[in-house]
C-alpha atoms as a PDB file:
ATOM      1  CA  UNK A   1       0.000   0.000   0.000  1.00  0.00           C
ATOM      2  CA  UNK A   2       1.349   3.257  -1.262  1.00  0.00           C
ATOM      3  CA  UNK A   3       0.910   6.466   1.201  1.00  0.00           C
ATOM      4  CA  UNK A   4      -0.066   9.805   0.023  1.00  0.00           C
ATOM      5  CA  UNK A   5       1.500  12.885   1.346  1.00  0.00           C
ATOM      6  CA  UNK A   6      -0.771  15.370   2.538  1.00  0.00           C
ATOM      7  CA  UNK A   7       0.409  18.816   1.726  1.00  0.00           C
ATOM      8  CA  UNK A   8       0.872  21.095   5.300  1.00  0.00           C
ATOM      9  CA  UNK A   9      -2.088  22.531   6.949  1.00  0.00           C
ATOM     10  CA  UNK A  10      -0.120  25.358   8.350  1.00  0.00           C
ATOM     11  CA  UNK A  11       1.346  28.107   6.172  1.00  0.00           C
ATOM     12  CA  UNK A  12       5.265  27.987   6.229  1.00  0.00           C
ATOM     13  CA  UNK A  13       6.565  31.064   8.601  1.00  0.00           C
ATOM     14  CA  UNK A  14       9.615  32.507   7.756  1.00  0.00           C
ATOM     15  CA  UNK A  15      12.449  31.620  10.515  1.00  0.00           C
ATOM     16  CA  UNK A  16      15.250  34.588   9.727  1.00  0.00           C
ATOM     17  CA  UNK A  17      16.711  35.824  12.031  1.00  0.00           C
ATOM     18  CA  UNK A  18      16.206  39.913  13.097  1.00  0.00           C
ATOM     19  CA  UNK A  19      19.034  41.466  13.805  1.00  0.00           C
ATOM     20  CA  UNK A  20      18.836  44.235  16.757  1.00  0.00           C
ATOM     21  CA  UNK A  21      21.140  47.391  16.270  1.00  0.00           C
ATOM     22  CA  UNK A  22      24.031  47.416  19.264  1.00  0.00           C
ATOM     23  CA  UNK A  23      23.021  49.894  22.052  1.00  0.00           C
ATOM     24  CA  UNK A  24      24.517  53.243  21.694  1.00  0.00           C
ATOM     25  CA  UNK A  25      26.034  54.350  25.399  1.00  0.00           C
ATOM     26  CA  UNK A  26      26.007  58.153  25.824  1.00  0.00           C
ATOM     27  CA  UNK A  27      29.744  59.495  24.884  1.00  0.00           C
ATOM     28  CA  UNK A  28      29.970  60.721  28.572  1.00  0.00           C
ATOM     29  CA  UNK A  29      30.929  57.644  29.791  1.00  0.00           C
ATOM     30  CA  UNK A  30      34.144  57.314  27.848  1.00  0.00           C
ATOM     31  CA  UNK A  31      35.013  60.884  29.063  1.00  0.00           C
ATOM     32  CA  UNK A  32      37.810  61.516  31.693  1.00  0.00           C
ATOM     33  CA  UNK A  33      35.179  63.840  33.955  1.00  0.00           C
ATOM     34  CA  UNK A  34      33.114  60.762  34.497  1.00  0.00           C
ATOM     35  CA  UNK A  35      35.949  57.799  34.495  1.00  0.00           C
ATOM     36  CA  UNK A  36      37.160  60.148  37.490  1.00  0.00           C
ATOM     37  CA  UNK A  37      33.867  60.528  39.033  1.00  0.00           C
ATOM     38  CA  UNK A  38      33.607  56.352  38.635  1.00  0.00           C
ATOM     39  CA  UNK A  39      36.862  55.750  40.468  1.00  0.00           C
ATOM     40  CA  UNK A  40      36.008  58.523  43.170  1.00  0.00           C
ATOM     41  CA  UNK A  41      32.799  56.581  43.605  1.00  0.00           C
ATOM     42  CA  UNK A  42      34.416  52.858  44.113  1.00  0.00           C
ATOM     43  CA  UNK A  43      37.005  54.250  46.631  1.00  0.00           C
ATOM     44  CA  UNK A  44      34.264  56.418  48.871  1.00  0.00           C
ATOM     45  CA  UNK A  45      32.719  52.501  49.329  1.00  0.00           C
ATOM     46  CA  UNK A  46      35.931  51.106  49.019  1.00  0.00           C
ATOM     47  CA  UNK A  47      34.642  48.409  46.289  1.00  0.00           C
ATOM     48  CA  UNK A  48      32.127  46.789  48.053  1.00  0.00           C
ATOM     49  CA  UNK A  49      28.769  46.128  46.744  1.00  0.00           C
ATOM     50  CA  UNK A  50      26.064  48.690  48.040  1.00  0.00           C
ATOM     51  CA  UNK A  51      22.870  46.859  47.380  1.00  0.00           C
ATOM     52  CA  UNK A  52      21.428  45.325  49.963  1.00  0.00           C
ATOM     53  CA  UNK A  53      21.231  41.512  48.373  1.00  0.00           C
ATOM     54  CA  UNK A  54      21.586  38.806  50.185  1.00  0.00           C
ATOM     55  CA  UNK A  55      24.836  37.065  50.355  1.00  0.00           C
ATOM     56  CA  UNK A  56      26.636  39.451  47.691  1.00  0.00           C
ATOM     57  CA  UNK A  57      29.783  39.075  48.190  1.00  0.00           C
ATOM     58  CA  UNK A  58      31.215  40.355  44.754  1.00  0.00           C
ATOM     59  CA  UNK A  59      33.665  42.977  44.148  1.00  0.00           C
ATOM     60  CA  UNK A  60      32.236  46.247  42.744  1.00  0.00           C
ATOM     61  CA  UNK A  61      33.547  47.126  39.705  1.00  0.00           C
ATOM     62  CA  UNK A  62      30.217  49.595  38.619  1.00  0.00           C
ATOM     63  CA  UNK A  63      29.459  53.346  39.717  1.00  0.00           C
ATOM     64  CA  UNK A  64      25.425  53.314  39.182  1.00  0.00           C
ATOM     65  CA  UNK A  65      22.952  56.171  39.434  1.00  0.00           C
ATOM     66  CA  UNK A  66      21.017  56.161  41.799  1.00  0.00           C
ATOM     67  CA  UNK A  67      18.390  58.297  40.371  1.00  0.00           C
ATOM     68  CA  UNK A  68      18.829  57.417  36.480  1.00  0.00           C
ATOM     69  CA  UNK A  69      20.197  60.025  34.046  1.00  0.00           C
ATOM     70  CA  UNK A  70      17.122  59.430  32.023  1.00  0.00           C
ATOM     71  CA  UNK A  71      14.787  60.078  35.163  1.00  0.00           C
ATOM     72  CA  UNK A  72      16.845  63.480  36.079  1.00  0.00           C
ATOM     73  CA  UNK A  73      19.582  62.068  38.163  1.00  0.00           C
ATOM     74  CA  UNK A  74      22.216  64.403  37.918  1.00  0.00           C
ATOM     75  CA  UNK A  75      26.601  62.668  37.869  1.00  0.00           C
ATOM     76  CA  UNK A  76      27.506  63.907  41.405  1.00  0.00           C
ATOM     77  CA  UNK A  77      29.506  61.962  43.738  1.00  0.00           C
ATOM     78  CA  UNK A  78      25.840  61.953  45.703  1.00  0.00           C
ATOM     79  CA  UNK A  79      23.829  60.311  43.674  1.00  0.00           C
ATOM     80  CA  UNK A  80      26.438  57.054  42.363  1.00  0.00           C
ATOM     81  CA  UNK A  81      26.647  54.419  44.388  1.00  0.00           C
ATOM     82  CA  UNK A  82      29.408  51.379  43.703  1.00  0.00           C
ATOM     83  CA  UNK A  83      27.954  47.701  42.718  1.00  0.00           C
ATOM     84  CA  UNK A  84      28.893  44.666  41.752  1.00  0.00           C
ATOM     85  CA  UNK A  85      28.525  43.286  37.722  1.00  0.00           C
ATOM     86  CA  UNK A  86      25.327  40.995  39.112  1.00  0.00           C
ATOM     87  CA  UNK A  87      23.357  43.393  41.241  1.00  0.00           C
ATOM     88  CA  UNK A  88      23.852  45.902  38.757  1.00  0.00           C
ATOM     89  CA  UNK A  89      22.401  43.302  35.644  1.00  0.00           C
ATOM     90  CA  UNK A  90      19.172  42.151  38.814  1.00  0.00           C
ATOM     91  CA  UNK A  91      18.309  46.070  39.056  1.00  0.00           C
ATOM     92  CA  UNK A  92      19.094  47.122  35.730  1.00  0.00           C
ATOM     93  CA  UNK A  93      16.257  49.647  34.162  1.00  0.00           C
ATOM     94  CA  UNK A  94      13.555  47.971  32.147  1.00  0.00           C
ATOM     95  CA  UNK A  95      12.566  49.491  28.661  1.00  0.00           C
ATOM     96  CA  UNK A  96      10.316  52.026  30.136  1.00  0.00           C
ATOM     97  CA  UNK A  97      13.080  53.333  32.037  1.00  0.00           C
ATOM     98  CA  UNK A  98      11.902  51.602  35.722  1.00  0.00           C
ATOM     99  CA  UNK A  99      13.958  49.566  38.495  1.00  0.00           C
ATOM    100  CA  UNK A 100      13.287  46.051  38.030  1.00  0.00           C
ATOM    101  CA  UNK A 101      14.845  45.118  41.295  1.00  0.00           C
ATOM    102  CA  UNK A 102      13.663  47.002  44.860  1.00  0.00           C
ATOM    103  CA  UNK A 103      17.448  47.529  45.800  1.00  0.00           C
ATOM    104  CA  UNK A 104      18.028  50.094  48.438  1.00  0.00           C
ATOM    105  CA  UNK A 105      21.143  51.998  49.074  1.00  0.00           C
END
């Protein structure tokens, strides 16, 4: 007995792949006013992680607003706080420019 292939029920989709445009950072963070600021900012909390996570115990390599750039924070020594590569990426802003962890100073 011969079988018959039955031609698909569902259409075909296309499977390429969409290529997403690198994020531009703002030029200000390659300038020497804020690498200073940065390095002023891991030695006030002499490279230890400042969010309150438990059991962090990573090195902080980050200077992070506190209040965002995008939300009005303005690049003082006041409002950076040092953190670690992981607690930075757990309260890293979401596309509408929010917190998505509750980290406190």
């Amino acid at each position: 007995m011969k079988l018959k292939s039955l031609s698909p029920m569902v259409p075909r989709v296309s499977t390429a792949v969409v290529t997403v445009p690198p994020k531009q950072a703002d030029s200000f963070y390659g300038s020497a006013e804020w690498q200073a600021l940065r390095i002023a900012c891991l030695k006030r909390d002499r490279f230890v992680c400042q969010i309150a996570m438990p059991g962090c115990t990573h090195k902080a390599t980050i200077a992070d607003h506190i209040v965002s750039r995008r939300n009005g924070g303005a690049d003082t020594l006041a409002n950076l706080r040092a953190v670690c590569r992981q607690c930075d990426n757990r309260v890293k802003e979401d596309h509408l420019g929010q917190r998505r962890g509750k980290a406190t100073r």
